[in-house]
Each structure stands twice: as C-alpha cells, then as structure tokens.
C-alpha atoms as a PDB file:
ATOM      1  CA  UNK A   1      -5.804   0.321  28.893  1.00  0.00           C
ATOM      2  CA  UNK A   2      -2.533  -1.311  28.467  1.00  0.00           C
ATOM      3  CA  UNK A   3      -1.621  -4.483  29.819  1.00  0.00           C
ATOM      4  CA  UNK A   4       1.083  -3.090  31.728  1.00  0.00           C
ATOM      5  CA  UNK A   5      -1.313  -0.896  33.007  1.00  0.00           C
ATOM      6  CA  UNK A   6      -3.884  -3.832  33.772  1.00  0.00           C
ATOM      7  CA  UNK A   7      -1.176  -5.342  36.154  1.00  0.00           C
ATOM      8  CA  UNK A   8      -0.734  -2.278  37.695  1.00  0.00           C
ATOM      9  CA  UNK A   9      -2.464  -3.930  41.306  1.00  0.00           C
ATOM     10  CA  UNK A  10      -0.150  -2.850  44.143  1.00  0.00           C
ATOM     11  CA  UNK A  11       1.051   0.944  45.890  1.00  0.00           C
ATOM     12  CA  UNK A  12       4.598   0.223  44.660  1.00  0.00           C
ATOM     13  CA  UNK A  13       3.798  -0.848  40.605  1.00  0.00           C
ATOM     14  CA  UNK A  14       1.395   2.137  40.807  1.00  0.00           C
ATOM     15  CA  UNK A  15       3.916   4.910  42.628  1.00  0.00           C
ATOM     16  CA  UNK A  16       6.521   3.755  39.912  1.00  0.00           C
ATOM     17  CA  UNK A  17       4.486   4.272  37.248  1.00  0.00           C
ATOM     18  CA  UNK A  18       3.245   7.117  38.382  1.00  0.00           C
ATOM     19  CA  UNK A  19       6.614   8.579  39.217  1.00  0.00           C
ATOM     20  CA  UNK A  20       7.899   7.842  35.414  1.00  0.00           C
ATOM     21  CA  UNK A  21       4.771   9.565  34.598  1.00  0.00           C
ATOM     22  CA  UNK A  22       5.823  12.645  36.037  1.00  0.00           C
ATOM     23  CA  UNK A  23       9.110  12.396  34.627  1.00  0.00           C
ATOM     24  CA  UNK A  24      10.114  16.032  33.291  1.00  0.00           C
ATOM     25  CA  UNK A  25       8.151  18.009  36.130  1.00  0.00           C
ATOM     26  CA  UNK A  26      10.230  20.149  38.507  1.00  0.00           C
ATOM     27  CA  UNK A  27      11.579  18.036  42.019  1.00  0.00           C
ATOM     28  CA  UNK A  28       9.191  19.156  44.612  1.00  0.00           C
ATOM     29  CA  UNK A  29       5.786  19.127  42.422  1.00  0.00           C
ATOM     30  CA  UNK A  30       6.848  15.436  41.469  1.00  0.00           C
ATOM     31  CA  UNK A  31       7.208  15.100  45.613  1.00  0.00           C
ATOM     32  CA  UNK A  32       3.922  16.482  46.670  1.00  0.00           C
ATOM     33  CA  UNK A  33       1.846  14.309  44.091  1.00  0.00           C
ATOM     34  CA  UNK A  34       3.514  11.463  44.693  1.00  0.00           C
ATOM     35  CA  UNK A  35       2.819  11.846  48.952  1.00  0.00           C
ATOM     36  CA  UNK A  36      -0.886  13.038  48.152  1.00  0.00           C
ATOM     37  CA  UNK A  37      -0.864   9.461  46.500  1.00  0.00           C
ATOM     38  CA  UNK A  38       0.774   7.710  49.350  1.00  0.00           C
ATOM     39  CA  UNK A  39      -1.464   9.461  51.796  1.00  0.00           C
ATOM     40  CA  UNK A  40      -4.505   8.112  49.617  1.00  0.00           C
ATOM     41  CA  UNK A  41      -3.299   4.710  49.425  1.00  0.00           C
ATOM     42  CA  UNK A  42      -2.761   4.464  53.426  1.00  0.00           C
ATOM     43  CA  UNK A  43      -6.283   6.096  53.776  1.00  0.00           C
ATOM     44  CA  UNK A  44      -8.160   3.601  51.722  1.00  0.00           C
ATOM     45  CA  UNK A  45      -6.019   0.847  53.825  1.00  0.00           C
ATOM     46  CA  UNK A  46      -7.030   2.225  56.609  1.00  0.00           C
ATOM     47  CA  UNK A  47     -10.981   1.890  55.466  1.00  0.00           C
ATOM     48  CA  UNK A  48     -10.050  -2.154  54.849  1.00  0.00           C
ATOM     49  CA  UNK A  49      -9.490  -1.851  50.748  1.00  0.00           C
ATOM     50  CA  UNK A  50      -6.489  -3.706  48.991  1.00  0.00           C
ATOM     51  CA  UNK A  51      -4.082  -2.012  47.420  1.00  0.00           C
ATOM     52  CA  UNK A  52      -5.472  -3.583  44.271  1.00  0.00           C
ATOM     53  CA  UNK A  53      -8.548  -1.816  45.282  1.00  0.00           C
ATOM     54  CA  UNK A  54      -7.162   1.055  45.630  1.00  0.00           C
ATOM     55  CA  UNK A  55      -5.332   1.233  42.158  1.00  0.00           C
ATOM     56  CA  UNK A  56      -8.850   0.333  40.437  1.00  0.00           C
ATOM     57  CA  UNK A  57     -10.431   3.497  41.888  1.00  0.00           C
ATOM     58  CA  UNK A  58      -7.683   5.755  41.355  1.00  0.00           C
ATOM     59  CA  UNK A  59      -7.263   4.697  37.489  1.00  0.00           C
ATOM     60  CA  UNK A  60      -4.285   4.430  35.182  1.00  0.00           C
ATOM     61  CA  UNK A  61      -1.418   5.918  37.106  1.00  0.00           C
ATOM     62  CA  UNK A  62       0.287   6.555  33.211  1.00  0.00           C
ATOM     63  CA  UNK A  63      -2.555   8.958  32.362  1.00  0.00           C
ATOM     64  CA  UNK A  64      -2.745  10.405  35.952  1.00  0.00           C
ATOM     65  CA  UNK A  65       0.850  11.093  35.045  1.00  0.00           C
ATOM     66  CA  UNK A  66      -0.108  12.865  32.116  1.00  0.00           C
ATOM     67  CA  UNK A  67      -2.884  14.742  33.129  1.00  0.00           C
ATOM     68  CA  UNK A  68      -0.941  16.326  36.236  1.00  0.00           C
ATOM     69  CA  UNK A  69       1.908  17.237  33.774  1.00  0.00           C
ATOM     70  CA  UNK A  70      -0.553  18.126  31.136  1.00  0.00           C
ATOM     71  CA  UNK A  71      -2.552  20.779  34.230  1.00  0.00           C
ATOM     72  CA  UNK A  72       0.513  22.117  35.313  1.00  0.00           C
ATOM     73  CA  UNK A  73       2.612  22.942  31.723  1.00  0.00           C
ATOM     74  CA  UNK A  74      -0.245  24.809  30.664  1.00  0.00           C
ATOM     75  CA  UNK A  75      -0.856  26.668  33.758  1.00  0.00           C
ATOM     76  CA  UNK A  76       3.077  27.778  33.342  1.00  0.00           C
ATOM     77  CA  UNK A  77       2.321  28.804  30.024  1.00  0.00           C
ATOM     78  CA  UNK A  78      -0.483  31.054  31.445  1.00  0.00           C
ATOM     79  CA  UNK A  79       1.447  32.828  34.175  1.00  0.00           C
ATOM     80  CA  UNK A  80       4.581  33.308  31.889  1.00  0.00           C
ATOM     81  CA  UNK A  81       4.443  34.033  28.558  1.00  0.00           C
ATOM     82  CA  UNK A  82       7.434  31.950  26.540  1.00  0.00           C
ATOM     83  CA  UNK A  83       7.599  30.136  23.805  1.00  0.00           C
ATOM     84  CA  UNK A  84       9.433  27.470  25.891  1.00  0.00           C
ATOM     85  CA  UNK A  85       6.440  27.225  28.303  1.00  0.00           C
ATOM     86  CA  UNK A  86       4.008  27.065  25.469  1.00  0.00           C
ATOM     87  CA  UNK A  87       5.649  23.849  23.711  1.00  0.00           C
ATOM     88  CA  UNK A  88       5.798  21.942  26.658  1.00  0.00           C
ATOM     89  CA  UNK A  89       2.246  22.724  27.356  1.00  0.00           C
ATOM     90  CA  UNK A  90       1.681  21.737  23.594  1.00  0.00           C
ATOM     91  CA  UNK A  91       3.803  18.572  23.725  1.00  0.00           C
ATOM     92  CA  UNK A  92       2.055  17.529  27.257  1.00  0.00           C
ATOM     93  CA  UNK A  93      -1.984  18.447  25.539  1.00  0.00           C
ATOM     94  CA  UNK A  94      -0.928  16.232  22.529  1.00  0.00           C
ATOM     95  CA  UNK A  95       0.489  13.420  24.951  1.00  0.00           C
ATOM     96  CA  UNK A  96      -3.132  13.024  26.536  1.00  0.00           C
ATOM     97  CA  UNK A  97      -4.711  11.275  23.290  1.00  0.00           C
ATOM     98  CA  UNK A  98      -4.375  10.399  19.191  1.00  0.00           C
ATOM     99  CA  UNK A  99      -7.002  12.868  18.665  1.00  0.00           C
ATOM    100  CA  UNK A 100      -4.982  15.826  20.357  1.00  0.00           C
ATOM    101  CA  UNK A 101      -2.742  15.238  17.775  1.00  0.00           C
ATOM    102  CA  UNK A 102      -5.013  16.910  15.255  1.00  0.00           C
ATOM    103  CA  UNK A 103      -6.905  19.272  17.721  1.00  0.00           C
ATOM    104  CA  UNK A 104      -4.198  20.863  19.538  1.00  0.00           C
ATOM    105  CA  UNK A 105      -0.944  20.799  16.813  1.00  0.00           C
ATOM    106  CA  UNK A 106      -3.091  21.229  13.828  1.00  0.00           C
ATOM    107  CA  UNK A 107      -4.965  24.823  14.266  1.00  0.00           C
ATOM    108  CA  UNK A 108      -1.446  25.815  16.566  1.00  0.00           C
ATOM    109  CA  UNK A 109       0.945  25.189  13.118  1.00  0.00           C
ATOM    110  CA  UNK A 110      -1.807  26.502  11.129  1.00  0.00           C
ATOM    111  CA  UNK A 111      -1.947  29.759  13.106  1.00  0.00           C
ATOM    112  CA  UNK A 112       2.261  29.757  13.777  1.00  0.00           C
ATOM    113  CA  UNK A 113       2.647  29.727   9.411  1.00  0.00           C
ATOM    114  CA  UNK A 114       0.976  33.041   9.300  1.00  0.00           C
ATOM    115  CA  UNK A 115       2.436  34.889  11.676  1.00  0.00           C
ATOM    116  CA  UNK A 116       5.510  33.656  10.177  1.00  0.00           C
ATOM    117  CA  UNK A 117       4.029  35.009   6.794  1.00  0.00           C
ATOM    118  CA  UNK A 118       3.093  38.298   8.098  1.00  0.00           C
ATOM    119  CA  UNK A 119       6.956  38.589  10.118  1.00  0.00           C
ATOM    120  CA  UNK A 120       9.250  37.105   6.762  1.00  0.00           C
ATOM    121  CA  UNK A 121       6.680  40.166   4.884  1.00  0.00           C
ATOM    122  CA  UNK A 122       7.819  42.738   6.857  1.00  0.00           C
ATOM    123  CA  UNK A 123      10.875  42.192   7.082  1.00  0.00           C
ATOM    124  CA  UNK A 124      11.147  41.983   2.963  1.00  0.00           C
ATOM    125  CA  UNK A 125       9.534  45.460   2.819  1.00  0.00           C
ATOM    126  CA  UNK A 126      11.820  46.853   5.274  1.00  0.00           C
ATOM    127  CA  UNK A 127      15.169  45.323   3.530  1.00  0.00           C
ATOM    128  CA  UNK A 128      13.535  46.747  -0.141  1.00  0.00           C
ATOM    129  CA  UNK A 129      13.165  50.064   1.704  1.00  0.00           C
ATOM    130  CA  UNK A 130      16.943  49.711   3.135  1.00  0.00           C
ATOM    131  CA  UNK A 131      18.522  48.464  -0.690  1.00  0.00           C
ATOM    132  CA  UNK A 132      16.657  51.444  -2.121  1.00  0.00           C
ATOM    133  CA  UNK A 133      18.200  53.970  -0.037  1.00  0.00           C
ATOM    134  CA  UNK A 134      21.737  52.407  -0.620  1.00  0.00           C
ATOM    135  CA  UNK A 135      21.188  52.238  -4.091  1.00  0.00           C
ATOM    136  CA  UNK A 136      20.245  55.608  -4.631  1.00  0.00           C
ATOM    137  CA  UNK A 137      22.385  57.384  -2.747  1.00  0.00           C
ATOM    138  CA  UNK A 138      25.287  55.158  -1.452  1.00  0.00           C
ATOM    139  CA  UNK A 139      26.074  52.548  -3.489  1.00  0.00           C
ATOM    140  CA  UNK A 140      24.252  51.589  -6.975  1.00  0.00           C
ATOM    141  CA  UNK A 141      22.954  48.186  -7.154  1.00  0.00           C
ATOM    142  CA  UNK A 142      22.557  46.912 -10.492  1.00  0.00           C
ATOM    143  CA  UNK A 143      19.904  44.289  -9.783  1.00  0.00           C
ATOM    144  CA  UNK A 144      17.461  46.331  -8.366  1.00  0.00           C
ATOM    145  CA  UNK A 145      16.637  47.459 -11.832  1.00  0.00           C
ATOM    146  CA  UNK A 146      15.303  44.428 -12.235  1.00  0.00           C
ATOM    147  CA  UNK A 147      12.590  45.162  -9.590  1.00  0.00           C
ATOM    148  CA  UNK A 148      11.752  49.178  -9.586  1.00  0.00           C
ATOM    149  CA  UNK A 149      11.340  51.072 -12.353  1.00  0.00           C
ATOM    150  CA  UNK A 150      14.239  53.444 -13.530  1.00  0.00           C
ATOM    151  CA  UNK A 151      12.612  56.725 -13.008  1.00  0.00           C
ATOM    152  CA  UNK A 152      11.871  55.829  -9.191  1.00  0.00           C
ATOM    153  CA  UNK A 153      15.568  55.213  -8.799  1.00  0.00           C
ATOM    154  CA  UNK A 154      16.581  58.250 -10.615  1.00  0.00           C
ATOM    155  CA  UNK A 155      14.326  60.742  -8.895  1.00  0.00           C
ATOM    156  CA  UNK A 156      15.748  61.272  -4.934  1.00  0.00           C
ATOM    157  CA  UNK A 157      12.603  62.813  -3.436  1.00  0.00           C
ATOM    158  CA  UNK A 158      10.484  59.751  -5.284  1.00  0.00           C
ATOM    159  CA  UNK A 159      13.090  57.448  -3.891  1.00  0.00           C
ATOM    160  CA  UNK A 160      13.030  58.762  -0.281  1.00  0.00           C
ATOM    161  CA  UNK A 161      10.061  58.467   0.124  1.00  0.00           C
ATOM    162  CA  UNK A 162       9.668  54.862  -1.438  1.00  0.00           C
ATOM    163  CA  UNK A 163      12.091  53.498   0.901  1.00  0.00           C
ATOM    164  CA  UNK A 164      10.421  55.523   3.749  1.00  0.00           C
ATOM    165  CA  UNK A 165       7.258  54.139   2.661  1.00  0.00           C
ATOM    166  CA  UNK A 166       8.468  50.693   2.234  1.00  0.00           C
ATOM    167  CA  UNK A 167      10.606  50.709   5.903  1.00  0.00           C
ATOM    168  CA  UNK A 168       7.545  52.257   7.998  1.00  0.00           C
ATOM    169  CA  UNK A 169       5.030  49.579   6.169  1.00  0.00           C
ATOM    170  CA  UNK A 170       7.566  46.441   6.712  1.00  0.00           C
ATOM    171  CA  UNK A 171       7.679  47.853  10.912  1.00  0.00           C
ATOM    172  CA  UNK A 172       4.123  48.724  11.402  1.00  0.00           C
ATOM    173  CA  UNK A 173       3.532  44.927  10.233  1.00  0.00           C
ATOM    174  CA  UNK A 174       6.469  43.326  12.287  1.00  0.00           C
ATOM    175  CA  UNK A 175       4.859  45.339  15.137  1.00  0.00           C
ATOM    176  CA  UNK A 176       1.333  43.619  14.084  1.00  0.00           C
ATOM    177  CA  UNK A 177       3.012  40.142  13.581  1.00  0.00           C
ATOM    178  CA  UNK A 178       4.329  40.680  17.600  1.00  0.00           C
ATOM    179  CA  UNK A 179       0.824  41.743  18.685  1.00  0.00           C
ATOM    180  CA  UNK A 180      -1.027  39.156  16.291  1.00  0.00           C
ATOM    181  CA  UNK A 181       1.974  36.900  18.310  1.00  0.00           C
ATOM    182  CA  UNK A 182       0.398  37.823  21.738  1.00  0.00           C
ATOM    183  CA  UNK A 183      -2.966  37.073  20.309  1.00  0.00           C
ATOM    184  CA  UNK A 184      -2.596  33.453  19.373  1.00  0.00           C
ATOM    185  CA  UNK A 185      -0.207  32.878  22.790  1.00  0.00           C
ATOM    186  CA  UNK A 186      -3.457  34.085  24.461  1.00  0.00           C
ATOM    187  CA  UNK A 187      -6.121  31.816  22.409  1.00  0.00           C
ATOM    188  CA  UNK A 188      -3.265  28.665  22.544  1.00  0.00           C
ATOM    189  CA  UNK A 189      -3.615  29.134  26.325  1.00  0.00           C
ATOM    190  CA  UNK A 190      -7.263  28.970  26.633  1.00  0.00           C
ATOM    191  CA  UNK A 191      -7.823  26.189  24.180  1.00  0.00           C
ATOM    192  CA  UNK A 192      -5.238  23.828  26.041  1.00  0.00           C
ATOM    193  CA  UNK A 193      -7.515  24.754  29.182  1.00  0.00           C
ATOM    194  CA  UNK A 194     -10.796  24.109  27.640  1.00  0.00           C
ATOM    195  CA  UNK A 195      -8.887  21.119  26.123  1.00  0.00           C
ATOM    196  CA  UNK A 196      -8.096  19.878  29.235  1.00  0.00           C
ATOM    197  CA  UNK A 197     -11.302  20.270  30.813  1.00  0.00           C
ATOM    198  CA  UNK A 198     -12.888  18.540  28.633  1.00  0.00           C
ATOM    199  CA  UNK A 199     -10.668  15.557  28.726  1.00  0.00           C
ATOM    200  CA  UNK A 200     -11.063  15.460  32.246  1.00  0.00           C
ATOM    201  CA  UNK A 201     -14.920  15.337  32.180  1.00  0.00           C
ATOM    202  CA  UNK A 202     -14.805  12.069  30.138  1.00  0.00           C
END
C-alpha cells in the first residue's frame, strides 16, 4: 500500500480516489459505483463507525478502482467480440499487478505472433498464385524465374493449376488464421476471467 493510499482516512479522499480510479469507464457505470460507495459510507455511519473506519474495511479505493474497471472491460470483451474491447480488457488485467505483466501479455503476444504467421503465410501463397497467373499468361515477369522452375512457367495447364493450387491453399489458411483468431479471442476471454477471480480471492 502506498502512502497516498495510507492517508486515504475520510469519504471525500476515498470517493476521489476512487473516482480517478474509474477514470476511462463509461458516465453512468462510474455514477452507480460511486453512489453504491456513498450509500456504504452513510450505512456504516449510521452503525457509529468513522469514516476512517470505514475506508479501512473497504480497502484501497486505487485497486477497487481497478478491479471494477478490470470486471467490467473484460465482461465487454465477452459480450462483443472486438479487438478494441479485448485490449482494454488486456490493458485493465495487466493494471491489477507486476506479475500480470507476464501472465496476461506474455502467452496473449505469444499466441497474437502466430496467427500473424499463419495470416502474412497465406497471404504470400495467394500473391505467388496471383504473379503466376500474370506471368504466364498476362504479363511475363522476369524475376519469378528466380523462384519456379522454367518448365512450370512454360507449361499453361501445369501453371493453372499451380497458381490454383497456391491461391486455394493461401485462402483455406487465411480462413484458418480467422477461425484460429476466434479461438484465442475465446481462450483470452476466459483466462482474464479466471485471472480475475483469482486475484479477487487473495
């Protein structure tokens, strides 16, 4: 705990910090967590505790902050898949602790390079498929000697169905990139959950 967070003993140090905390959410969610807290703090008043009471019990209003934005990014990403809703929930998980750093960005980059891999990979076979067909029978490229044999080139029902070959491949992988895409959305989505969980059980 920081020492700003330490001298965090009153409803109005903790509402601000807890307001900055929430900094990013949309207008009305920021609203109703901030009245749940002021309904909490006039509750426990109510029941004879100081408001420096009250902040002890309730914990670090910074990491409240985080948590609540951390919950609700990730349940955004859940109900609608983009890859806008997915970073924030990404950024928010890795915002919760040092270690989340390594356990959330790490196996996400990891997993985002090859489905990069497998997308830049089709989409060379498809282009290969593409320059052979202009080469052959549209316009002769001289440096794609360099890469297919002569007699591939030269034959038209050999080089049909190379660059048929080649274009159907490069798609049918694209398509399993998307899928493999999907996939990993699915899995990021679930571990940010189970993340979260078991940050919360500490």
């Amino acid at each position: 705990m920081s020492l700003k967070e330490v001298m965090t003993v009153n409803k109005k140090e903790f509402i601000n910090v807890l307001r900055k905390g929430l900094s990013g959410l949309d207008k009305n969610e920021r609203k109703d967590i901030l009245l749940d807290y002021e309904i909490h703090f006039a509750e426990g008043i109510k029941q004879g505790k100081s408001e420096e009471l009250i902040c002890d019990d309730l914990g670090s209003p910074k990491e409240i902050g985080k948590l609540y934005k951390a919950n609700i990014f990730i349940d955004e990403a859940g109900k609608n898949v983009s890859p806008n809703n997915i970073i924030k929930a990404i950024m928010a998980s890795i915002g919760l602790g040092i270690a989340n750093l390594v356990l959330v960005l790490g196996p996400f980059l990891g997993l985002l390079g090859v489905v990069i891999a497998i997308l830049a990979t089709s989409i060379a076979m498809v282009t290969s498929g593409v320059v052979i067909f202009v080469d052959v029978f549209i316009m002769p490229i001289d440096f794609i000697d360099l890469y297919v044999p002569w007699y591939l080139l030269y034959n038209p029902t050999i080089s049909i169905f190379l660059a048929i070959s080649l274009v159907m491949l490069g798609v049918s992988i694209f398509v399993l990139g998307i899928l493999l895409c999907r996939v990993i959305y699915s899995l990021t989505v679930r571990y940010l959950e189970f993340n979260l969980k078991m940050i919360k059980g500490k």
